[in-house]
Protein backbone atom coordinates (compact mmCIF):
# COMPACT_ATOMS: atom_id res chain seq x y z
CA UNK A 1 26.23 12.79 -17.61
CA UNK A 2 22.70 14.93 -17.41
CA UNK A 3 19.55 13.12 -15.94
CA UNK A 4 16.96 12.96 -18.20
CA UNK A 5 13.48 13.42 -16.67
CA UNK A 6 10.72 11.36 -18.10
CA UNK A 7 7.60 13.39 -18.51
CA UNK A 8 4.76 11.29 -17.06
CA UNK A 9 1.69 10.95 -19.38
CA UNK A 10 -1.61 11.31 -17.68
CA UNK A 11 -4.34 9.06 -19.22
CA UNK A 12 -7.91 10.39 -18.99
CA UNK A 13 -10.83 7.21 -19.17
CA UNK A 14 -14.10 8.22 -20.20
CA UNK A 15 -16.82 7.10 -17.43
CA UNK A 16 -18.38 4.08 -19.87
CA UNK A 17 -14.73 2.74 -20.65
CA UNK A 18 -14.67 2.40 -16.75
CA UNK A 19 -17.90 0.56 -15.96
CA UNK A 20 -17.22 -1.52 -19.21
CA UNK A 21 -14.12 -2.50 -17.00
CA UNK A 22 -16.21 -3.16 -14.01
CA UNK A 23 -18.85 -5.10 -16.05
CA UNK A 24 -15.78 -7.46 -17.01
CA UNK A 25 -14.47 -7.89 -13.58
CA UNK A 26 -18.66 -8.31 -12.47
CA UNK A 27 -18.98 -10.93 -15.05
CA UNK A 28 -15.68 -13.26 -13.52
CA UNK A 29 -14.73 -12.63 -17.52
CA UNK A 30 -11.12 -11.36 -16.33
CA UNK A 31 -9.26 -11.00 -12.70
CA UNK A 32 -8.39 -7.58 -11.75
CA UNK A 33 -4.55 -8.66 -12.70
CA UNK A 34 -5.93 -9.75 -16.12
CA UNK A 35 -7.53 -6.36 -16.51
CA UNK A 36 -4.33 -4.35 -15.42
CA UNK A 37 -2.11 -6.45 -17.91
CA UNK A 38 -4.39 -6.19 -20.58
CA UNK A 39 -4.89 -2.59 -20.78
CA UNK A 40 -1.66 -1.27 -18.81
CA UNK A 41 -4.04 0.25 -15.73
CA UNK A 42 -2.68 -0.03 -11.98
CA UNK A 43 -4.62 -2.69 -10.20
CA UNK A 44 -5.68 -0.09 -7.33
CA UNK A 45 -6.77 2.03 -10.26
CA UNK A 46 -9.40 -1.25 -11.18
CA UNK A 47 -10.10 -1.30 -8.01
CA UNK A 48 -10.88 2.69 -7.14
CA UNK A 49 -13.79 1.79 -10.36
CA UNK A 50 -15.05 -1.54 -8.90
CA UNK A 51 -15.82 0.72 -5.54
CA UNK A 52 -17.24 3.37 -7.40
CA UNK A 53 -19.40 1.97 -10.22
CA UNK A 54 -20.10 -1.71 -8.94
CA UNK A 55 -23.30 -3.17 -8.89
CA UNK A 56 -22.72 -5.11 -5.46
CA UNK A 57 -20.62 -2.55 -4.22
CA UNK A 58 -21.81 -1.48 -0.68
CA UNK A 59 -20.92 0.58 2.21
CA UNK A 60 -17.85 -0.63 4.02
CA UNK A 61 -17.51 -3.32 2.30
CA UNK A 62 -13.72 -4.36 0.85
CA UNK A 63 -13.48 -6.27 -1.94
CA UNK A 64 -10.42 -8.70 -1.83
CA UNK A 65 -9.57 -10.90 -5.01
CA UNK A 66 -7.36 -13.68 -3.94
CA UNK A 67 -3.87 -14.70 -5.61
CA UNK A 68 -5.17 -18.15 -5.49
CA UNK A 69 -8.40 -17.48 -7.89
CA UNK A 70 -6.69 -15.75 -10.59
CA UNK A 71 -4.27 -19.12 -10.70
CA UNK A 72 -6.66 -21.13 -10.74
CA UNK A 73 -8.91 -20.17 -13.29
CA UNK A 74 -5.30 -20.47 -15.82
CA UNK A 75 -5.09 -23.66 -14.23
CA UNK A 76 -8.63 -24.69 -15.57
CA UNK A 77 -8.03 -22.90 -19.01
């Protein structure tokens, strides 16, 4: 039986599609998991934006989103 090879598609996002992302996140309006589920984007993907376009973003600074939070907040829905 031959292997079939998948060809991996490359996705391109436009710079505003990105901080609209970030401004989500920013605004506690979804997690970063709720992000990556919603519009099929790798969570260190979100993140690589939230360090480069954030508002609060500083030097050296890690941002860490707890498992916890995200179960929560469906908790509270």
């Amino acid at each position: 039986m031959k292997k079939v090879k998948r060809l991996r598609i490359k996705r391109y996002f436009s710079e505003e599609f990105k901080k609209a992302r970030v401004a989500e996140y920013e605004s506690g309006e979804f997690t970063v998991l709720e992000l990556s589920k919603l519009y099929s984007i790798l969570e260190p993907v979100i993140y690589r934006w939230i360090y480069k376009f954030s508002k609060f973003n500083k030097k050296s600074v890690v941002v860490v989103e707890s498992k916890d939070s995200g179960s929560k907040k469906l908790k509270d829905y």
